[in-house]
PDB file of N, CA and C in Angstrom:
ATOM      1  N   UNK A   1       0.819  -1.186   0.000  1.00  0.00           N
ATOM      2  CA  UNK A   1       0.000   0.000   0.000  1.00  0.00           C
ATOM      3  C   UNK A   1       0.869   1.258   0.000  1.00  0.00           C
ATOM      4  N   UNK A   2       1.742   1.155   0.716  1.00  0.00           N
ATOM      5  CA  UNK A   2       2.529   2.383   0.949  1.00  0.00           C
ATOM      6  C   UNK A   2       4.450   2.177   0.147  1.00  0.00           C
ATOM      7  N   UNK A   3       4.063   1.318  -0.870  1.00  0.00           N
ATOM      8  CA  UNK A   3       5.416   1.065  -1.383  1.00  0.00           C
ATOM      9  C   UNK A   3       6.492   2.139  -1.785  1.00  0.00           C
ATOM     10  N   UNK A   4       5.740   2.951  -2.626  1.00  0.00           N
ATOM     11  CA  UNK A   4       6.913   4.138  -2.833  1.00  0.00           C
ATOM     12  C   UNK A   4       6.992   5.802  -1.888  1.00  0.00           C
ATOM     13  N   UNK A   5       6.588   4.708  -0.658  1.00  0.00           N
ATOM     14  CA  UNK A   5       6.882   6.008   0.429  1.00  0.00           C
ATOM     15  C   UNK A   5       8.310   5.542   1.171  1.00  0.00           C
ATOM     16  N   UNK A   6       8.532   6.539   2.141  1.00  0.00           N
ATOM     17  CA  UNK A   6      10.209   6.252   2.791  1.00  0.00           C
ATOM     18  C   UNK A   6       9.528   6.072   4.037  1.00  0.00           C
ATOM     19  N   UNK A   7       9.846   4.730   4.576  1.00  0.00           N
ATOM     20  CA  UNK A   7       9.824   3.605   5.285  1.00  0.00           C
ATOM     21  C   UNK A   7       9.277   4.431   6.706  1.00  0.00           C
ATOM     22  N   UNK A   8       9.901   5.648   6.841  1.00  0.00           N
ATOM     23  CA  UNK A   8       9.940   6.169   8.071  1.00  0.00           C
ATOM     24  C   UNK A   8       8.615   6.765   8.254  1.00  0.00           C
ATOM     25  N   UNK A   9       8.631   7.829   7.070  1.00  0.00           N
ATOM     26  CA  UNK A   9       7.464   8.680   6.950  1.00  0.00           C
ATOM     27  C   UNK A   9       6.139   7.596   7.218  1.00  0.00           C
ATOM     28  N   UNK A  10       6.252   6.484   6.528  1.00  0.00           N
ATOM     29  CA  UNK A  10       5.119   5.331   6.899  1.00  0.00           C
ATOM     30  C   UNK A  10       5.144   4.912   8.413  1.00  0.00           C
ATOM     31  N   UNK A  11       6.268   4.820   9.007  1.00  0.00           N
ATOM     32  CA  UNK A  11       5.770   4.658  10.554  1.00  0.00           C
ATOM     33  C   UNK A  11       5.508   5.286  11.092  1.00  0.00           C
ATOM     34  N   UNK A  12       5.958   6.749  11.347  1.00  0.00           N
ATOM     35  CA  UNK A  12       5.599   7.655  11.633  1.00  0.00           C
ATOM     36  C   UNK A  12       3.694   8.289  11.576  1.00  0.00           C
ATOM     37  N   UNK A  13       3.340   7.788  10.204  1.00  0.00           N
ATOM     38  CA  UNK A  13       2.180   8.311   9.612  1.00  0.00           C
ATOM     39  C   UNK A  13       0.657   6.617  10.707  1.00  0.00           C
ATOM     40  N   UNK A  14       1.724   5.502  10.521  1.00  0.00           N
ATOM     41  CA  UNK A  14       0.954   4.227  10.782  1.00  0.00           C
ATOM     42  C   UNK A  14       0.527   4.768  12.786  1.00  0.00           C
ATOM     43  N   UNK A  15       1.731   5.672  13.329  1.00  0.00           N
ATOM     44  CA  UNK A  15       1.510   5.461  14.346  1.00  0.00           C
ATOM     45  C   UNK A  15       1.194   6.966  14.790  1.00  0.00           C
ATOM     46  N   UNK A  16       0.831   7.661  14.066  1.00  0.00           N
ATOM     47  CA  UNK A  16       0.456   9.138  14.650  1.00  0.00           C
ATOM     48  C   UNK A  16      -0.791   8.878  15.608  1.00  0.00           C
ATOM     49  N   UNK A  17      -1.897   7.838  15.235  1.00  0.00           N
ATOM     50  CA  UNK A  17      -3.114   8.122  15.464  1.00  0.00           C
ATOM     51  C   UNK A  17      -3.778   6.343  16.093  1.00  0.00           C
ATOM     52  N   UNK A  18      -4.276   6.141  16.829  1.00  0.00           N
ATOM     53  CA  UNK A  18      -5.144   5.206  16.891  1.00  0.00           C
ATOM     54  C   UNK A  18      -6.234   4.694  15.513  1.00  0.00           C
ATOM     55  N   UNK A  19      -6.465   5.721  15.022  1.00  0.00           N
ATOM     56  CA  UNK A  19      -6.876   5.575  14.127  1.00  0.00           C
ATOM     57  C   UNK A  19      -6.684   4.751  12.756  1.00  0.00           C
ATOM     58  N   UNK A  20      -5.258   5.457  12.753  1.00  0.00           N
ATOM     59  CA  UNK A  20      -4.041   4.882  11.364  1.00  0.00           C
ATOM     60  C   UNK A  20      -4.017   3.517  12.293  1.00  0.00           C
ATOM     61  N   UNK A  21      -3.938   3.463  13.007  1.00  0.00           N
ATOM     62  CA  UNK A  21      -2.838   1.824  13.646  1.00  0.00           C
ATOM     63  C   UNK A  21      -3.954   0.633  13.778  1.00  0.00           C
ATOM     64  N   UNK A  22      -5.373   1.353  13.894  1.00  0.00           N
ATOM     65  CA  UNK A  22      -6.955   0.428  13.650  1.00  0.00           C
ATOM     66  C   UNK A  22      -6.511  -0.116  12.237  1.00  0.00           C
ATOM     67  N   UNK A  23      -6.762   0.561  11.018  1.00  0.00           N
ATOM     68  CA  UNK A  23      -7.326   0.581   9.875  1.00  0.00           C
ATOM     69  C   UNK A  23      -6.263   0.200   9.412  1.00  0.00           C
ATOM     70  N   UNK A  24      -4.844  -0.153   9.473  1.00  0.00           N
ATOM     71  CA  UNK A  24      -3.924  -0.323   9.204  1.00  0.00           C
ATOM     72  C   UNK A  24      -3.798  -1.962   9.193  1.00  0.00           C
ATOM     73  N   UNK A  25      -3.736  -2.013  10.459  1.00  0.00           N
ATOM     74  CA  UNK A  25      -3.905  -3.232  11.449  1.00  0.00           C
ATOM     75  C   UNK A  25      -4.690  -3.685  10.591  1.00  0.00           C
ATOM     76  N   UNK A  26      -6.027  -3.464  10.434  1.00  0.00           N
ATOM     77  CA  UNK A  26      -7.269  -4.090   9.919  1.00  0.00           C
ATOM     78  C   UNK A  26      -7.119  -4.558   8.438  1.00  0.00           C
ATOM     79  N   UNK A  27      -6.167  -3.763   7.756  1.00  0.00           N
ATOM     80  CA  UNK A  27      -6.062  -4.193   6.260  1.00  0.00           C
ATOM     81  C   UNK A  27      -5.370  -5.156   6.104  1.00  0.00           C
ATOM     82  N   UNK A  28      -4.113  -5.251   6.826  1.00  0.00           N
ATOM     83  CA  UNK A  28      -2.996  -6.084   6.897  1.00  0.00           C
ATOM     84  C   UNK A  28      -3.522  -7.518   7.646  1.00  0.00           C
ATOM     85  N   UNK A  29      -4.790  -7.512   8.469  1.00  0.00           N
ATOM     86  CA  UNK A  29      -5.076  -8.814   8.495  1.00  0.00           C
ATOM     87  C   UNK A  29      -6.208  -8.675   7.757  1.00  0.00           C
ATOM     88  N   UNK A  30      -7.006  -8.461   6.775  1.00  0.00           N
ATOM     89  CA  UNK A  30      -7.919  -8.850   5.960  1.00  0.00           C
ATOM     90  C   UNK A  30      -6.851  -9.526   4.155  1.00  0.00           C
ATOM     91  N   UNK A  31      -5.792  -8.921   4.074  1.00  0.00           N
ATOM     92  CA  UNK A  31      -5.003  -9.363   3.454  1.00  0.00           C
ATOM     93  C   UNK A  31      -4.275 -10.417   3.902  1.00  0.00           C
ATOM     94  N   UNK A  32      -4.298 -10.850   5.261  1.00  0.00           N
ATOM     95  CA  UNK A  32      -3.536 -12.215   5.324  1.00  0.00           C
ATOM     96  C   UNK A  32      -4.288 -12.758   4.600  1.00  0.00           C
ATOM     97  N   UNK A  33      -5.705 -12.777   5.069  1.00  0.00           N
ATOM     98  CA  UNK A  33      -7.003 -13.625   5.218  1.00  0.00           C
ATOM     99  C   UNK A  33      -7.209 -14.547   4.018  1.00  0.00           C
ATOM    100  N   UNK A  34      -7.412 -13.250   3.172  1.00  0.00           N
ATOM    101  CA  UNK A  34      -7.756 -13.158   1.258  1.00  0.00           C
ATOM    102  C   UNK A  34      -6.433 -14.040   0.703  1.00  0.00           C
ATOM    103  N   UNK A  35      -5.134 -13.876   1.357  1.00  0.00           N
ATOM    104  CA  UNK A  35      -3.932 -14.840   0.529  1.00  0.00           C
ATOM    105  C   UNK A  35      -4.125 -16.071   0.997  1.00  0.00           C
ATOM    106  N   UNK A  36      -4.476 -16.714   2.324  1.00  0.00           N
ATOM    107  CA  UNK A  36      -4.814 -17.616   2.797  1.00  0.00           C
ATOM    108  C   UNK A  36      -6.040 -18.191   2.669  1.00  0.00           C
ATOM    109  N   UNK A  37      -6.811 -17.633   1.650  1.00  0.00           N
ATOM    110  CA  UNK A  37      -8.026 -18.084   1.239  1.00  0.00           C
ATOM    111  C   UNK A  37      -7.962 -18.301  -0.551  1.00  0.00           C
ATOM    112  N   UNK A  38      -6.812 -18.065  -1.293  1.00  0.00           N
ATOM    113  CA  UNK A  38      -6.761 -17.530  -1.993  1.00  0.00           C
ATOM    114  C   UNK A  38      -5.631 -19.189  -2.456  1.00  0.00           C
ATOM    115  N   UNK A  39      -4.949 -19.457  -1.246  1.00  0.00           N
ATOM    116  CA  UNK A  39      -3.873 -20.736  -1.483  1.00  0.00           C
ATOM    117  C   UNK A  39      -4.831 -22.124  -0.547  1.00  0.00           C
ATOM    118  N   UNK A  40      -6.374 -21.854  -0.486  1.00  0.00           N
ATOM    119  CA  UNK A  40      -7.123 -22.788  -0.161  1.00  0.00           C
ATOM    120  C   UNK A  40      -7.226 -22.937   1.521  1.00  0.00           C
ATOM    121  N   UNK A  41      -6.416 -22.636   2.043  1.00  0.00           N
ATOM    122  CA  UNK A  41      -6.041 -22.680   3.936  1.00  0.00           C
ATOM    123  C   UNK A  41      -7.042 -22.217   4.275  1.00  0.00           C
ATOM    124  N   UNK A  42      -8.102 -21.480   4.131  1.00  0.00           N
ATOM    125  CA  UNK A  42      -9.113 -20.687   4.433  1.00  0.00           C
ATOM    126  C   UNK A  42     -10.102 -20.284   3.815  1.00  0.00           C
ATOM    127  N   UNK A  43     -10.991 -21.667   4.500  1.00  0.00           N
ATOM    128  CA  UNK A  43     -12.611 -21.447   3.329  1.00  0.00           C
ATOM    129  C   UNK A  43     -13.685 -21.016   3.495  1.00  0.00           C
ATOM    130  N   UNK A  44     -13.896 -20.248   2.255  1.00  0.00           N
ATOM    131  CA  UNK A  44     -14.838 -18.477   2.162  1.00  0.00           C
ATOM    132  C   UNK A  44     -16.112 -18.895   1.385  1.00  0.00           C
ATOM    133  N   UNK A  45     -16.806 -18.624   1.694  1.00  0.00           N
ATOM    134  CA  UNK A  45     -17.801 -18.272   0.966  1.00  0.00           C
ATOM    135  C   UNK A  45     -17.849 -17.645  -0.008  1.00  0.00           C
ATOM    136  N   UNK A  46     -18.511 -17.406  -1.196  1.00  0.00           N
ATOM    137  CA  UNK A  46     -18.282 -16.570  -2.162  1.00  0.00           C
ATOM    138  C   UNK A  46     -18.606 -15.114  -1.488  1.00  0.00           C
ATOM    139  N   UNK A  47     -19.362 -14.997  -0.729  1.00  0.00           N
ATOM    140  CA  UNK A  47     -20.382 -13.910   0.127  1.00  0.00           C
ATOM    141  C   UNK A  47     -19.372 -13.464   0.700  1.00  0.00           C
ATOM    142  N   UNK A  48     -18.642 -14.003   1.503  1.00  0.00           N
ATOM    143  CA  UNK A  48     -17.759 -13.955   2.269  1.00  0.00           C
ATOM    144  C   UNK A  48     -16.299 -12.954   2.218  1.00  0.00           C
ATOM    145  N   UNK A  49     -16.000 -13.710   1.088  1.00  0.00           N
ATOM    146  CA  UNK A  49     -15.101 -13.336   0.182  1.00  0.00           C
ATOM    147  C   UNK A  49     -14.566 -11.755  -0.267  1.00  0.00           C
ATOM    148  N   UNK A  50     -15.916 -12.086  -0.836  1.00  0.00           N
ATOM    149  CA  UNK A  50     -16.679 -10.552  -1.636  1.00  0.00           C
ATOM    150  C   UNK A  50     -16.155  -9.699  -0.678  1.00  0.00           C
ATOM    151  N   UNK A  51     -17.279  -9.751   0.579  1.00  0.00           N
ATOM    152  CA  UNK A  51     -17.498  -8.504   1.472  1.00  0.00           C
ATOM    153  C   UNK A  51     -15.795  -8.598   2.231  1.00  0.00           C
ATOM    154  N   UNK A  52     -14.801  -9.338   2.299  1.00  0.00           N
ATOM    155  CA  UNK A  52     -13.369  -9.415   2.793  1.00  0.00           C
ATOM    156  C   UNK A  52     -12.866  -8.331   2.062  1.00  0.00           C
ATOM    157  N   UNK A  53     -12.885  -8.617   0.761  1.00  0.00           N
ATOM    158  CA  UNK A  53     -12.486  -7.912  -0.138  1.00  0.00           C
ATOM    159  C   UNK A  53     -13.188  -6.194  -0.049  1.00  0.00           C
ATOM    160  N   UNK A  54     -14.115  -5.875  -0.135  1.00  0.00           N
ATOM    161  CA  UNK A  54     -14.957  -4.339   0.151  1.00  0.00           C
ATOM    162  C   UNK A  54     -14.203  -3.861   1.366  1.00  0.00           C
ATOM    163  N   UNK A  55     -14.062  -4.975   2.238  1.00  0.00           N
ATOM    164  CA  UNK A  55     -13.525  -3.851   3.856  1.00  0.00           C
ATOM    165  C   UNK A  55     -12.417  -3.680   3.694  1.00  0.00           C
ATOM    166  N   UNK A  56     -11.226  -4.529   2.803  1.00  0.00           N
ATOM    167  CA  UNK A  56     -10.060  -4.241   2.751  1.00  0.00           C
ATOM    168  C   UNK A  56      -9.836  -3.060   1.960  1.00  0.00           C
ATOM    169  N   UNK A  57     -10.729  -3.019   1.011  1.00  0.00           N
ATOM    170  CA  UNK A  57     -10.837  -1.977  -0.225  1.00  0.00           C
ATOM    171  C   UNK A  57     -11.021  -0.774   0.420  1.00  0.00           C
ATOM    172  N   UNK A  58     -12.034  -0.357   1.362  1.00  0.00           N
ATOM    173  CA  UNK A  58     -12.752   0.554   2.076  1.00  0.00           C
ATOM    174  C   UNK A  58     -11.428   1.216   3.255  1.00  0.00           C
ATOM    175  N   UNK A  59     -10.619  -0.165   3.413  1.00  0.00           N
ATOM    176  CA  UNK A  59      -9.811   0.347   4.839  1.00  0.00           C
ATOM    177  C   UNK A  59      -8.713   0.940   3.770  1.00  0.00           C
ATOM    178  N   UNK A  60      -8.113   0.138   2.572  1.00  0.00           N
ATOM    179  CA  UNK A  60      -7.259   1.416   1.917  1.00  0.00           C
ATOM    180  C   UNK A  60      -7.332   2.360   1.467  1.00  0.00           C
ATOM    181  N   UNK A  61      -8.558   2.231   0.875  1.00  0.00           N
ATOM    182  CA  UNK A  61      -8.684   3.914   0.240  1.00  0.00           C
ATOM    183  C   UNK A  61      -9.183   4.740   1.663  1.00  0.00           C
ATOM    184  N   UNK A  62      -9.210   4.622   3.007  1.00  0.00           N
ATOM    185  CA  UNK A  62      -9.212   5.475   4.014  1.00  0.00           C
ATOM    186  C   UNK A  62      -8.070   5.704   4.421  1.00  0.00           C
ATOM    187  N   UNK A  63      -7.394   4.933   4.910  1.00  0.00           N
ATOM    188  CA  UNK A  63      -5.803   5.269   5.080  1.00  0.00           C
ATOM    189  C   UNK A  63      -5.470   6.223   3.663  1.00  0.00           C
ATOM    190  N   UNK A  64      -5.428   6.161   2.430  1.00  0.00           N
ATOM    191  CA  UNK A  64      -4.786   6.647   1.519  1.00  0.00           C
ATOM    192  C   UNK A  64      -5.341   8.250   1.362  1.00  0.00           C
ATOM    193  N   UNK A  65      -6.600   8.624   2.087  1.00  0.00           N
ATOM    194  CA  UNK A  65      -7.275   9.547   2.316  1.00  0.00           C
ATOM    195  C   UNK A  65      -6.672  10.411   3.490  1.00  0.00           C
ATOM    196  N   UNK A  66      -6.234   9.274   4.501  1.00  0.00           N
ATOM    197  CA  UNK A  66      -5.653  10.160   5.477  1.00  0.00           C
ATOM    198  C   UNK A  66      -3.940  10.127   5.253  1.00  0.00           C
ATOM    199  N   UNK A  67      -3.674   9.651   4.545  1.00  0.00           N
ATOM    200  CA  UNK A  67      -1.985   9.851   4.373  1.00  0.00           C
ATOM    201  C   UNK A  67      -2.196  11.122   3.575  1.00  0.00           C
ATOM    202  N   UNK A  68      -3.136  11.026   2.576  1.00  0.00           N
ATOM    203  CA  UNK A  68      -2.833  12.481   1.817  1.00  0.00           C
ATOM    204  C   UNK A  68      -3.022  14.094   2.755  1.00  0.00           C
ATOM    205  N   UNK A  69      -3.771  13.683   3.889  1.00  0.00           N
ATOM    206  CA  UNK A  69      -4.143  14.592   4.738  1.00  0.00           C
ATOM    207  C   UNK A  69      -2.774  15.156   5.810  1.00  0.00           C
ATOM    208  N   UNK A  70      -2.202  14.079   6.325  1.00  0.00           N
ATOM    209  CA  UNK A  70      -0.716  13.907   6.885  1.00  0.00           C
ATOM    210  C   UNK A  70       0.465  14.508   6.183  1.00  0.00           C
ATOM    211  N   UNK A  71       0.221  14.068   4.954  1.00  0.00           N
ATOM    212  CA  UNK A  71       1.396  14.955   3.822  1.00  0.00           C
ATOM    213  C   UNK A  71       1.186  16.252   4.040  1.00  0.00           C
ATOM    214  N   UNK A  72      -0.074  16.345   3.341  1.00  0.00           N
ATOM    215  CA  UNK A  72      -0.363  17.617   3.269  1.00  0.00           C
ATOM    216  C   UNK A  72      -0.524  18.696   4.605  1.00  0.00           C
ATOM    217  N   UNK A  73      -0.654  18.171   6.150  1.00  0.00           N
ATOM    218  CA  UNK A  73      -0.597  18.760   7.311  1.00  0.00           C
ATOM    219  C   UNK A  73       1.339  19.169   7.566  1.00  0.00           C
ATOM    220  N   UNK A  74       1.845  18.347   7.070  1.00  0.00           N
ATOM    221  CA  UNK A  74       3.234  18.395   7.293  1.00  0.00           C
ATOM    222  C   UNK A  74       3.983  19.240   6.356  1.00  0.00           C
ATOM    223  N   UNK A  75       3.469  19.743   5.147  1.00  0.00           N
ATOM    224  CA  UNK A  75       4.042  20.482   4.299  1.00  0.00           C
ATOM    225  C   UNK A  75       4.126  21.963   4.828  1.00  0.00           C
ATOM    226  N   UNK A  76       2.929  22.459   5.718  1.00  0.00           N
ATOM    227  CA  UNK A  76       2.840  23.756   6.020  1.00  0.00           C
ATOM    228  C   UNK A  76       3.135  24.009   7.036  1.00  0.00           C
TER     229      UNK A  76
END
């Protein structure tokens, strides 16, 4: 998610807030989930699946909402 950022600025940004460290947290295990469901270890429902996929979707594009907010608080 945060590949072509500098490593620091990402911890820094992961741990400013309870917030970041929820939704963070939360993506990074909905992505275990989906690879481990994905190599059979973990069986989903199609329903299931789906909606894994929406919250992970939902939790990055919020983080990516608030990193742009963080950049942009830190520039001025």
């Amino acid at each position: 998610m945060f590949e072509n950022q500098q490593r620091d600025d990402v911890e820094k940004f992961i741990h400013a807030n309870v917030e970041t460290r929820r939704l963070y947290s939360q993506h990074q295990e909905l992505n275990k989930k989906l690879e481990e469901a994905g190599r059979g270890c973990l069986p989903l429902s199609d329903r299931d699946l789906t909606q894994m996929k929406r919250d992970k979707l939902h939790a990055k594009e919020k983080l990516e909402r608030m990193w742009d907010s963080w950049q942009a608080s830190r520039s001025h």
